[in-house]
Protein backbone atom coordinates (compact mmCIF):
# COMPACT_ATOMS: atom_id res chain seq x y z
CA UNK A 1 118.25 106.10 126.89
CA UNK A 2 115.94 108.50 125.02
CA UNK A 3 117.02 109.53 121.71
CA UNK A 4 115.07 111.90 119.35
CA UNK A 5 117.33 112.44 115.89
CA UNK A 6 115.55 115.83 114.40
CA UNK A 7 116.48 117.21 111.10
CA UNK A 8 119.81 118.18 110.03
CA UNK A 9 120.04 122.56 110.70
CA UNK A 10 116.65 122.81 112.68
CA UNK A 11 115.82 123.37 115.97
CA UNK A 12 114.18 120.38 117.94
CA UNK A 13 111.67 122.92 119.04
CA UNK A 14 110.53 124.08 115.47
CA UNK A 15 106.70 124.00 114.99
CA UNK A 16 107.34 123.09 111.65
CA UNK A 17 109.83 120.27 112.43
CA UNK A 18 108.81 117.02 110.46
CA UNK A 19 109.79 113.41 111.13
CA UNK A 20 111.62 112.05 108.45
CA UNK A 21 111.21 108.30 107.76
CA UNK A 22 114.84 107.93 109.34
CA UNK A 23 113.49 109.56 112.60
CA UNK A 24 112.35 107.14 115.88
CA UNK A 25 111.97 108.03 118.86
CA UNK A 26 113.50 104.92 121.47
CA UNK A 27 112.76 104.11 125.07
CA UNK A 28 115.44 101.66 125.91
CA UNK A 29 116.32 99.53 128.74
CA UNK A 30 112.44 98.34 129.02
CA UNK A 31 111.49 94.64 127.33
CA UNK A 32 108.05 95.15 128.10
CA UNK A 33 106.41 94.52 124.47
CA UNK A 34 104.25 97.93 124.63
CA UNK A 35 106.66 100.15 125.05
CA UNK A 36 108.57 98.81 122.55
CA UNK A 37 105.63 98.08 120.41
CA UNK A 38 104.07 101.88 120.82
CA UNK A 39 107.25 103.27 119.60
CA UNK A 40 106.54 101.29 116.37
CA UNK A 41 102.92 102.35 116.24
CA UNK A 42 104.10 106.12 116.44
CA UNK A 43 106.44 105.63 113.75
CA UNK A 44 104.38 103.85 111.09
CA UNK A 45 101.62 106.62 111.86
CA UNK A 46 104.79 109.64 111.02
CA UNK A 47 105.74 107.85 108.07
CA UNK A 48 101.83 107.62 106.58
CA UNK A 49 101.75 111.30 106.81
CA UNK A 50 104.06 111.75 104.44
CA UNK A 51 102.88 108.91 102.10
CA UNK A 52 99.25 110.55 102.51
CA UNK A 53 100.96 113.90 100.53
CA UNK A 54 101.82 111.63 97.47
CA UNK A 55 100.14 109.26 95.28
CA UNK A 56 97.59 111.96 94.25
CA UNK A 57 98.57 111.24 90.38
CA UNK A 58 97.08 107.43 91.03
CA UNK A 59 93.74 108.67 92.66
CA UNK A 60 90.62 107.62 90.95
CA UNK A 61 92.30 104.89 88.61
CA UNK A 62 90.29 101.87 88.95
CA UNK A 63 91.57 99.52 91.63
CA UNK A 64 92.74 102.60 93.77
CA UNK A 65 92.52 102.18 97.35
CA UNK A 66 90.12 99.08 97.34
CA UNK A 67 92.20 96.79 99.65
CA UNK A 68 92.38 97.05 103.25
CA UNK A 69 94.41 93.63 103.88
CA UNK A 70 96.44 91.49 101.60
CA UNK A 71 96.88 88.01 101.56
CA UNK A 72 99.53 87.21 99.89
CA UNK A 73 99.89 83.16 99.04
CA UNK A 74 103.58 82.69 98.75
CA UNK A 75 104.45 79.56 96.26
CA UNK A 76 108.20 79.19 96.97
CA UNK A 77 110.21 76.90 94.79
CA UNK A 78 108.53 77.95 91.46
CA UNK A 79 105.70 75.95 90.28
CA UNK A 80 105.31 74.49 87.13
CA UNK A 81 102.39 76.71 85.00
CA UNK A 82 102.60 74.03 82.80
CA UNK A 83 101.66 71.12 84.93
CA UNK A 84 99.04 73.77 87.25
CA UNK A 85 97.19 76.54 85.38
CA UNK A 86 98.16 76.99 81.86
CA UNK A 87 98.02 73.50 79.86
CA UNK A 88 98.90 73.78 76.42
CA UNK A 89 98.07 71.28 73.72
CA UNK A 90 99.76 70.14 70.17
CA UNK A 91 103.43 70.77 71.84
CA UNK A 92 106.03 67.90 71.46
CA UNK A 93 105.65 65.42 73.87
CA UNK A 94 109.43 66.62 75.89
CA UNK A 95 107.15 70.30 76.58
CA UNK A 96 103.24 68.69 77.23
CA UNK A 97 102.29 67.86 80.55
CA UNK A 98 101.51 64.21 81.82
CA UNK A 99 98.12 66.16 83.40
CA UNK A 100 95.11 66.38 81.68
CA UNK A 101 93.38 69.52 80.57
CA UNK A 102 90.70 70.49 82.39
CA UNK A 103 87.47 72.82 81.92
CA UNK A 104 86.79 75.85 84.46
CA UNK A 105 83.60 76.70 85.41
CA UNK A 106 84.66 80.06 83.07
CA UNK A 107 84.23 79.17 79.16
CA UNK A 108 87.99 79.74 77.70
CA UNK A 109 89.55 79.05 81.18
CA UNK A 110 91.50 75.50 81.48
CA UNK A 111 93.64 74.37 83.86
CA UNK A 112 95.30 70.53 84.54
CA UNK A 113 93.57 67.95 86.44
CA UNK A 114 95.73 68.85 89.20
CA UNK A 115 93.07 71.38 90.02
CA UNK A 116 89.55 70.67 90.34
CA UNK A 117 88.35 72.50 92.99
CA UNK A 118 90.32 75.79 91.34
CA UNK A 119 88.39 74.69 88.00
CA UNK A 120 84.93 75.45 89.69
CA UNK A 121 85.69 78.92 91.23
CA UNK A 122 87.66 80.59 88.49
CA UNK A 123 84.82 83.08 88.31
CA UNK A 124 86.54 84.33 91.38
CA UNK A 125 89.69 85.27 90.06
CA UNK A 126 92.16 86.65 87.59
CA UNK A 127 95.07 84.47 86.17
CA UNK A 128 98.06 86.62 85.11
CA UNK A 129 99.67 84.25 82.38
CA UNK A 130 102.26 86.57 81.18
CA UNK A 131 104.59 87.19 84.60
CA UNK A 132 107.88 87.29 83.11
CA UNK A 133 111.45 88.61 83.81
CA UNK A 134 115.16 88.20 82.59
CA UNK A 135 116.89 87.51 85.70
CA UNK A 136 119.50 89.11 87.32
CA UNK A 137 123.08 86.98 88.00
CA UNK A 138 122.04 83.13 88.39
CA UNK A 139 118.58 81.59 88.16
CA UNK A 140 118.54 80.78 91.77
CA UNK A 141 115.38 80.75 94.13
CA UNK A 142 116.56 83.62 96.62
CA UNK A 143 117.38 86.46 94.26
CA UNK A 144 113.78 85.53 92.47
CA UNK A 145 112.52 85.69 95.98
CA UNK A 146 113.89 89.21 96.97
CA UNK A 147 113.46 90.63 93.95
CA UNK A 148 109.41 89.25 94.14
CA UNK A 149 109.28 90.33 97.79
CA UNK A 150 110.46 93.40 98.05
CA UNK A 151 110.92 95.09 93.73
CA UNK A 152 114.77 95.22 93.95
CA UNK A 153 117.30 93.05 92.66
CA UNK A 154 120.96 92.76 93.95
CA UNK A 155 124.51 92.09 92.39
CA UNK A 156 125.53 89.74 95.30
CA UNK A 157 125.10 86.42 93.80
CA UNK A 158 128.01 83.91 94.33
CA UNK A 159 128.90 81.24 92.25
CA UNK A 160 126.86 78.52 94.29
CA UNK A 161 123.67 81.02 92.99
CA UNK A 162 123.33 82.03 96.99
CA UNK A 163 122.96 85.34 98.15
CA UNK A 164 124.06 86.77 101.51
CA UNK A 165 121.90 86.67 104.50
CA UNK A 166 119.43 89.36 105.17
CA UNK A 167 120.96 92.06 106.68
CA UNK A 168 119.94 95.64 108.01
CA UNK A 169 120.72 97.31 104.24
CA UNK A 170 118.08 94.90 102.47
CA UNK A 171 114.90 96.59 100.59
CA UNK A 172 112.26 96.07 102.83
CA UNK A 173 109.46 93.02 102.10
CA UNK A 174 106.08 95.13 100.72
CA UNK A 175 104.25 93.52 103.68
CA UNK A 176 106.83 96.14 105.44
CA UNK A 177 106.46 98.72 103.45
CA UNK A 178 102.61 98.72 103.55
CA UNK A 179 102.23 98.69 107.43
CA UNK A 180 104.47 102.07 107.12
CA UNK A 181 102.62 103.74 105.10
CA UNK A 182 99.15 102.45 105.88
CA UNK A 183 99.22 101.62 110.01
CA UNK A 184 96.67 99.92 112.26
CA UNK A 185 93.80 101.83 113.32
CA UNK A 186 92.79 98.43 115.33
CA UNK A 187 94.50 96.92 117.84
CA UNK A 188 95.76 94.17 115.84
CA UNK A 189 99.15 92.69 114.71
CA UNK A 190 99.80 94.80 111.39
CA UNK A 191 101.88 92.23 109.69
CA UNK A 192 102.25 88.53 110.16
CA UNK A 193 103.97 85.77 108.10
CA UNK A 194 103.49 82.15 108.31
CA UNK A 195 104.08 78.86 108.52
CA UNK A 196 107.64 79.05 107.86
CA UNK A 197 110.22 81.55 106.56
CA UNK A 198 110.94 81.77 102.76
CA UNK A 199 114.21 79.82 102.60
CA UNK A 200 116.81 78.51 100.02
CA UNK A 201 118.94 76.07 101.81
CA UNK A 202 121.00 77.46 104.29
CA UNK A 203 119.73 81.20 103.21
CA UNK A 204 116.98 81.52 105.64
CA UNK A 205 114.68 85.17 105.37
CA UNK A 206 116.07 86.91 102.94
CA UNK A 207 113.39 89.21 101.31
CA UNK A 208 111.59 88.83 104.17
CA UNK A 209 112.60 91.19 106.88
CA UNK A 210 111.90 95.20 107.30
CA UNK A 211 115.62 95.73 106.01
CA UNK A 212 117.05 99.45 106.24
CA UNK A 213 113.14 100.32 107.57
CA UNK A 214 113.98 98.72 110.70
CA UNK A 215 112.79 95.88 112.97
CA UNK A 216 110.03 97.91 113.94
CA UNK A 217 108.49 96.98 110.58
CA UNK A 218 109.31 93.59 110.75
CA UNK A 219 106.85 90.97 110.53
CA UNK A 220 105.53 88.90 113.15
CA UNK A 221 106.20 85.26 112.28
CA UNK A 222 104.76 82.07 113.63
CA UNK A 223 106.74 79.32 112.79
CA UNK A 224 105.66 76.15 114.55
CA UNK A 225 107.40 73.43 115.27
CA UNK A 226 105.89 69.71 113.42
CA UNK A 227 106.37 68.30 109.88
CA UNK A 228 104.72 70.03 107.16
CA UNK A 229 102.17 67.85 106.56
CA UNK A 230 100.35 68.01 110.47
CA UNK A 231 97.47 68.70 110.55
CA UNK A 232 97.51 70.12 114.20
CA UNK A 233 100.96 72.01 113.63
CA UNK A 234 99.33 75.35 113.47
CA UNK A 235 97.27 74.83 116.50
CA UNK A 236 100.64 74.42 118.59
CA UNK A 237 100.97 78.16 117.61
CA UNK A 238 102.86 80.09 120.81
CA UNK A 239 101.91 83.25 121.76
CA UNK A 240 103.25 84.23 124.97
CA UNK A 241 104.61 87.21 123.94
CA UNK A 242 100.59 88.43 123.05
CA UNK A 243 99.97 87.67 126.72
CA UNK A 244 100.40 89.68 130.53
CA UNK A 245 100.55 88.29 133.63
CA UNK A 246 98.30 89.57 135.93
CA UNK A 247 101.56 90.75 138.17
CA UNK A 248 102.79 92.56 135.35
CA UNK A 249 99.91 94.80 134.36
CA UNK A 250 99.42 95.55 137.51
CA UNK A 251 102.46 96.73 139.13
CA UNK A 252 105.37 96.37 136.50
CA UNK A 253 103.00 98.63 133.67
CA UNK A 254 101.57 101.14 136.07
CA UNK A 255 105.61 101.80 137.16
CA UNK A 256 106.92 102.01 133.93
CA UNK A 257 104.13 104.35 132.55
CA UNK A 258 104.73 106.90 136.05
CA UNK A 259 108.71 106.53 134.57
CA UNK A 260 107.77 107.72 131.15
CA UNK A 261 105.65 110.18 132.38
CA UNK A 262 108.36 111.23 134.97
CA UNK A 263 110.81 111.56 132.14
CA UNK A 264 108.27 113.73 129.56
CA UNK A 265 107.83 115.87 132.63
CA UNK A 266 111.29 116.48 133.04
CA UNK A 267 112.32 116.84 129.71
CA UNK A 268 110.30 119.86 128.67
CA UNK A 269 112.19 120.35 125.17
CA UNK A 270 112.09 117.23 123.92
CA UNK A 271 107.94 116.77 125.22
CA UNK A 272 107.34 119.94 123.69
CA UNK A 273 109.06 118.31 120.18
CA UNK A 274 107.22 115.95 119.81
CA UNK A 275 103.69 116.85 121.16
CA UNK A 276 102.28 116.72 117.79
CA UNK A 277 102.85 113.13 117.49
CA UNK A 278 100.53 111.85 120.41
CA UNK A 279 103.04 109.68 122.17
CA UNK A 280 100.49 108.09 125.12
CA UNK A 281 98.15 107.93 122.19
CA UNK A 282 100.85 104.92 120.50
CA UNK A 283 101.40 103.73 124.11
CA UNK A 284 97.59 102.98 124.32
CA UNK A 285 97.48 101.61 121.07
CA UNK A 286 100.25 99.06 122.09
CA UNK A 287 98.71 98.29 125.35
CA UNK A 288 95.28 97.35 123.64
CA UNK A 289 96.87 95.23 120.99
CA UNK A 290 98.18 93.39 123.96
CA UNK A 291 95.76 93.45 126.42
CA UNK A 292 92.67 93.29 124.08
CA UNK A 293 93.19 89.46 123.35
CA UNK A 294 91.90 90.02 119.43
CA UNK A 295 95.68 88.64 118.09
CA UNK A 296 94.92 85.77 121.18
CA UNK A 297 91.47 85.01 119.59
CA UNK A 298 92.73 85.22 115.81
CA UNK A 299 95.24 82.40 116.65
CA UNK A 300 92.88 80.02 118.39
CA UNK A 301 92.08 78.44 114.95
CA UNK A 302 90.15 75.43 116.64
CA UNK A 303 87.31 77.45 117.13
CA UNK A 304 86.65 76.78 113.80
CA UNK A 305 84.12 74.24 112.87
CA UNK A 306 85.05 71.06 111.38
CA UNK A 307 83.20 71.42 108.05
CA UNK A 308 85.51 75.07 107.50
CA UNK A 309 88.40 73.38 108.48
CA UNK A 310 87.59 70.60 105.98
CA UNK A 311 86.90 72.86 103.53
CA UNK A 312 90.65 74.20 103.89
CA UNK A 313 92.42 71.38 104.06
CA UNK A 314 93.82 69.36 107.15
CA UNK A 315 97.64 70.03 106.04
CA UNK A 316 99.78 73.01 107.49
CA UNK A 317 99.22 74.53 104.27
CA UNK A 318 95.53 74.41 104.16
CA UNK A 319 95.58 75.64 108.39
CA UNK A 320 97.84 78.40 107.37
CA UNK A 321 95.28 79.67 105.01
CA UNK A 322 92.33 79.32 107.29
CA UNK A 323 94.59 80.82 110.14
CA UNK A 324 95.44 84.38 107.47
CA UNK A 325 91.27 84.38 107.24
CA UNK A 326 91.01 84.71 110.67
CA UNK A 327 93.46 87.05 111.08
CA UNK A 328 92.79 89.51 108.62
CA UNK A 329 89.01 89.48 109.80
CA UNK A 330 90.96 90.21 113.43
CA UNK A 331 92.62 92.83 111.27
CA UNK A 332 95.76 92.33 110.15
CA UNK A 333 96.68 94.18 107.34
CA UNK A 334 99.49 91.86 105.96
CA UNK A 335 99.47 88.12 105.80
CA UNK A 336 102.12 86.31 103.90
CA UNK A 337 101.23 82.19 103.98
CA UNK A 338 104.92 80.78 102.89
CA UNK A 339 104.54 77.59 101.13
CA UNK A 340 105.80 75.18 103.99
CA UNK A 341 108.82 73.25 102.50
CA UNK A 342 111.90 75.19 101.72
CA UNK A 343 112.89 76.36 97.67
CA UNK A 344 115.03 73.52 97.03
CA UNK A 345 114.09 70.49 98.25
CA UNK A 346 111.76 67.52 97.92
CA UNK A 347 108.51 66.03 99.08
CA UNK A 348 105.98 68.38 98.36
CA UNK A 349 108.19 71.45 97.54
CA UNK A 350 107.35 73.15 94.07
CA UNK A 351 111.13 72.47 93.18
CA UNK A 352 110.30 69.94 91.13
CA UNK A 353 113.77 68.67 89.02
CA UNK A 354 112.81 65.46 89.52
CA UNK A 355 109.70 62.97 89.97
CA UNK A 356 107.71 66.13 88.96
CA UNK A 357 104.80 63.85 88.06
CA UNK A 358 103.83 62.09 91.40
CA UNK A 359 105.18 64.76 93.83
CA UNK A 360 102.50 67.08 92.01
CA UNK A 361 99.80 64.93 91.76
CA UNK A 362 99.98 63.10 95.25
CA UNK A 363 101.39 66.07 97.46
CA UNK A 364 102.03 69.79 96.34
CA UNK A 365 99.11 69.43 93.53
CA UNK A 366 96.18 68.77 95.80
CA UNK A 367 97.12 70.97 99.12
CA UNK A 368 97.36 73.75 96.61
CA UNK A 369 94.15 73.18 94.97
CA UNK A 370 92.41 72.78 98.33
CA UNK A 371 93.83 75.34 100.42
CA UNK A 372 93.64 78.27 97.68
CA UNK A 373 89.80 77.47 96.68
CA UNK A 374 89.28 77.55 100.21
CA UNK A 375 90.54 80.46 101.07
CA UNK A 376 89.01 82.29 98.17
CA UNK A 377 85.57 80.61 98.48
CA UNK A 378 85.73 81.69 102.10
CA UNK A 379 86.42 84.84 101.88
CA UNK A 380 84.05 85.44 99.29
CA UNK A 381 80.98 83.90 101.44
CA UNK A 382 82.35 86.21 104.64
CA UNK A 383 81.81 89.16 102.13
CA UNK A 384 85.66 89.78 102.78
CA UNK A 385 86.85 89.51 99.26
CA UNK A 386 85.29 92.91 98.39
CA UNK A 387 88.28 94.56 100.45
CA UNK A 388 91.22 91.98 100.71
CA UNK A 389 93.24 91.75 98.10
CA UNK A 390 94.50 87.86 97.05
CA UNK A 391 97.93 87.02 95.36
CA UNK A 392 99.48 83.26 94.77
CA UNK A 393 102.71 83.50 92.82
CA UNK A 394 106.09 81.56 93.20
CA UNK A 395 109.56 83.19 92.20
CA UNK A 396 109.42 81.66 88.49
CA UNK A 397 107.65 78.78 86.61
CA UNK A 398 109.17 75.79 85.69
CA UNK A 399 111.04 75.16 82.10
CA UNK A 400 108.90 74.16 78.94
CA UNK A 401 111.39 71.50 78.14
CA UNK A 402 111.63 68.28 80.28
CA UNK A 403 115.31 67.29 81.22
CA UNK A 404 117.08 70.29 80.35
CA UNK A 405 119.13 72.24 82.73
CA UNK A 406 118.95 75.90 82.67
CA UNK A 407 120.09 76.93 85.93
CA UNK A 408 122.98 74.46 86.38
CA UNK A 409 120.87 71.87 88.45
CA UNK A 410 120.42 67.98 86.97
CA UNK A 411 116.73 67.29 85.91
CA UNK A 412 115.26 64.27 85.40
CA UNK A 413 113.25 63.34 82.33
CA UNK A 414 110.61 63.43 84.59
CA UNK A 415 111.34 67.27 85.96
CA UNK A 416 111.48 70.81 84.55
CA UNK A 417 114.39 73.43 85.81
CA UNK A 418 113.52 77.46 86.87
CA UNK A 419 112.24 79.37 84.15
CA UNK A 420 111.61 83.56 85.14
CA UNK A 421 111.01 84.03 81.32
CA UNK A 422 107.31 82.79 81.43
CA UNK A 423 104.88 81.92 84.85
CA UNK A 424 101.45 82.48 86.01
CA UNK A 425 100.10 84.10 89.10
CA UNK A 426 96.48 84.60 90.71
CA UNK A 427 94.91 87.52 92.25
CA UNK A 428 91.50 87.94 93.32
CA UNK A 429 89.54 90.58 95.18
CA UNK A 430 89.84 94.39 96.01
CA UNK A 431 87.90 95.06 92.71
CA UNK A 432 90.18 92.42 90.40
CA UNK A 433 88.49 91.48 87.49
CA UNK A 434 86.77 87.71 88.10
CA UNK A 435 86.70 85.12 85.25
CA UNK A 436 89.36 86.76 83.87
CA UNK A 437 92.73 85.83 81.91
CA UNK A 438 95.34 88.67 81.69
CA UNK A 439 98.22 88.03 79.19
CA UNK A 440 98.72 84.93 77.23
CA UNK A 441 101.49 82.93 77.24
CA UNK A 442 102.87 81.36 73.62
CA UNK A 443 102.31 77.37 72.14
CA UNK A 444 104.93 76.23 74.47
CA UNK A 445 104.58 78.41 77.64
CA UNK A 446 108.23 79.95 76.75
CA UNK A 447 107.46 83.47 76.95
CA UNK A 448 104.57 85.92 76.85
CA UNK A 449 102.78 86.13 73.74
CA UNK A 450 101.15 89.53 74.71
CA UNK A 451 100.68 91.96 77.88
CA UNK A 452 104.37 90.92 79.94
CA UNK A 453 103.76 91.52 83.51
CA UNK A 454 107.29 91.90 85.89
CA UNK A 455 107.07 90.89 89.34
CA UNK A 456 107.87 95.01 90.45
CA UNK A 457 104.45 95.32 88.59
CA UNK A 458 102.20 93.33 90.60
CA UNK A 459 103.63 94.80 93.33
CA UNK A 460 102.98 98.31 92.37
CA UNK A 461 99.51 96.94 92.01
CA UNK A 462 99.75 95.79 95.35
CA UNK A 463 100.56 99.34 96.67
CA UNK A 464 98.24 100.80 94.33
CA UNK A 465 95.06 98.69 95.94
CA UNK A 466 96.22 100.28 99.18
CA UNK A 467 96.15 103.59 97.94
CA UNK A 468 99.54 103.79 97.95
CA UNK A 469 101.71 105.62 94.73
CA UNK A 470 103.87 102.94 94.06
CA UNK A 471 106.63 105.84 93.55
CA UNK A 472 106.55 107.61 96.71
CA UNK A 473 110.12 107.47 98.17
CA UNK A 474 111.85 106.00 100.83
CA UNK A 475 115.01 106.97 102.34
CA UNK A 476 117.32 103.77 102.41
CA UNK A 477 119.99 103.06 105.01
CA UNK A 478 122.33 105.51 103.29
CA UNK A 479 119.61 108.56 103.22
CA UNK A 480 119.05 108.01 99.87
CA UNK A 481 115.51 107.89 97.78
CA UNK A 482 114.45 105.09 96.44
CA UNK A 483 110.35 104.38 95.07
CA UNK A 484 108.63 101.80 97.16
CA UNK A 485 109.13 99.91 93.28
CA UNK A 486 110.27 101.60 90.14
CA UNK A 487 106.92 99.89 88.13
CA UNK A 488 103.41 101.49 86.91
CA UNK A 489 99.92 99.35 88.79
CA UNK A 490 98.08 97.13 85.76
CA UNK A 491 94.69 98.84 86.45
CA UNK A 492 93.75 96.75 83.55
CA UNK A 493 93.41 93.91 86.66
CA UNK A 494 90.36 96.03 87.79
CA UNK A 495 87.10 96.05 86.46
């Protein structure tokens, strides 16, 4: 079945005919991945054009256009600022932290013990102490996490403080979003996410999906199989579907392309329709991303040498960091590393209601510290921090108080609750200021004390690095316009 939707009132020959971000152009009834994979190529590359006529208002603010990848380090299960990067002192002993304070390599800069190997690179990096929002409905992990992922909020919260599955009407993820806008001029996998999905119990992906944009956009996740603390998990990485029998390139892929060829031949209207858009051009494109063996390569993260793989950490965490290096030097515009234990739970999650002090200082504290520094210090050696753009952030911070419930969940005296009003992130790279502290949180870590910074913020930054306008519109599943996020860039981060 070919189907090519054109403009309401115009005529599917008309010169001046453009595709609207609702338009796609399908070959069904074929599972062979290029097909289906060039038909997403051609439609990311339709929708840039018309991102490429906005955003003018943004060009030449610092920051604009620096990044070509993103890694985005996703901290799910909201980690305590207090107990990580933003110790405070003189506070009653229910709101200080059991960790020591710390000094940075940066004069000014502290952080807890639980982060030595942060302490002697902060010269790499912003902190944003001042993230901050009033949530919407219940204080529960997935509405934080869509509303961080993709700069929307929703009204469906249920009593339990779940939300709905995702579903085809969702706000698309910003890893989504980007790839649109900003497609692969390599033959590369434009968008992966990794080790695990974000998760909230039984709510499994939501914020994480291409929503209304389509699957096309989705990304391409590799979760492995193993516990979360293997060491070899991510090496058990599958990737069949990156790979083509012999057989099938040779007999299956020369038929199909005669049939699509046979079909364009026959079908002079619609092949003269869309001639601008250079459909064996996609079909190429798709081909080489498969056939090139560069997503293959990226993958094989044992080709690493021991002392970089040390340097990472030998934890899925750690891997998973070392593994979005490789592929965005492959690259990849989008990586999103997913902390690997779901929102709510124990171990080494950053839900910490209870036992807060060891699970941070024998588990979640330490992979953290390791795998981050690594990655930074990595890319910075590899030259690559210049142009990819580094963000670790969680869906809220902890609560200043010890033993108090704020979001209807029992915590120990040993364990803070969620707490949106006051967290920290990190960004680094694409021309972010290094050494730096943006915002400052008050005595007790409550609130922002000056320069507030919403999550829809630091993702309009996001867009922003990309040269994206964070206000250029997208038509949602009911052909409606909606901003990519309704926020302004802090091109205060840049310097």
């Amino acid at each position: 079945m070919i189907i090519v939707p054109g403009q309401a009132g115009k005529d599917l020959c008309d010169p001046h005919l453009g595709m609207t971000r609702r338009d796609l152009l399908r070959v069904g009834g074929s599972g062979l991945l290029g097909l289906s994979l060039g038909s997403m190529l051609h439609l990311q590359a339709a929708s840039a054009k018309a991102a490429d006529q906005t955003g003018g208002g943004a060009l030449g603010a610092p920051g604009w256009g620096k990044a070509k990848s993103i890694i985005m380090v996703y901290l799910q299960g909201g980690p305590s600022h207090l107990d990580l990067w933003d110790p405070k002192e003189g506070v009653p002993d229910n709101v200080k932290s059991v960790f020591k304070k710390i000094s940075t390599k940066v004069p000014g800069i502290d952080v807890t013990e639980n982060l030595p190997k942060l302490a002697q690179i902060t010269d790499k990096f912003t902190f944003i102490r001042s993230m901050s929002y009033t949530p919407n409905g219940l204080f529960n992990h997935t509405a934080a996490i869509y509303q961080m992922m993709t700069g929307y909020t929703t009204d469906k919260v249920s009593p339990s403080g779940q939300l709905e599955p995702p579903n085809p009407k969702d706000f698309p993820n910003f890893g989504s979003q980007i790839i649109r806008l900003r497609p692969q001029n390599v033959p590369m996998l434009p968008f992966v996410m990794l080790p695990r999905p974000l998760q909230e119990s039984g709510v499994v992906g939501k914020g994480g999906t291409a929503g209304f944009l389509g699957k096309a956009y989705d990304p391409y996740t590799l979760y492995p199989d193993g516990d979360d603390m293997d060491q070899t998990k991510m090496e058990r990485i599958k990737v069949e579907d990156l790979q083509l029998r012999p057989e099938v390139f040779a007999l299956r892929l020369q038929r199909r392309a005669k049939l699509r060829d046979a079909l364009n031949a026959g079908m002079k209207a619609v092949d003269e329709a869309v001639s601008d858009y250079k459909l064996n051009e996609y079909y190429d494109r798709a081909l080489s991303l498969v056939a090139s063996g560069r997503a293959r390569d990226a993958f094989n993260i044992q080709a690493e040498d021991d002392k970089t793989r040390d340097l990472y950490g030998r934890n899925t965490f750690g891997q998973s960091c070392l593994l979005a290096r490789r592929l965005v030097e492959a690259g990849t515009k989008v990586v999103e590393v997913i902390w690997p234990k779901v929102a709510n739970s124990d171990n080494h999650s950053w839900d910490h209601h209870t036992d807060l002090t060891s699970r941070m200082r024998d588990r979640s504290g330490p992979m953290l510290d390791q795998g981050l520094s690594g990655l930074l210090i990595d890319l910075d050696q590899r030259g690559m921090l210049d142009d990819t753009l580094v963000v670790a952030v969680g869906e809220f911070g902890r609560s200043p108080q010890k033993g108090v419930s704020t979001s209807g969940n029992g915590n120990s005296a040993d364990g803070r609750d969620h707490w949106p009003y006051c967290y920290t992130a990190v960004v680094a790279g694409a021309g972010i200021k290094r050494g730096h502290i943006h915002g400052q949180s008050d005595k007790t870590g409550s609130a922002p004390l000056s320069d507030p910074v919403h999550p829809g913020e630091l993702l309009a930054t996001i867009y922003h690095t990309f040269g994206i306008d964070p206000a250029t519109m997208v038509m949602n599943h009911l052909n409606q316009p909606r901003e990519l996020v309704k926020a302004d860039a802090l091109t205060r981060l840049f310097g």
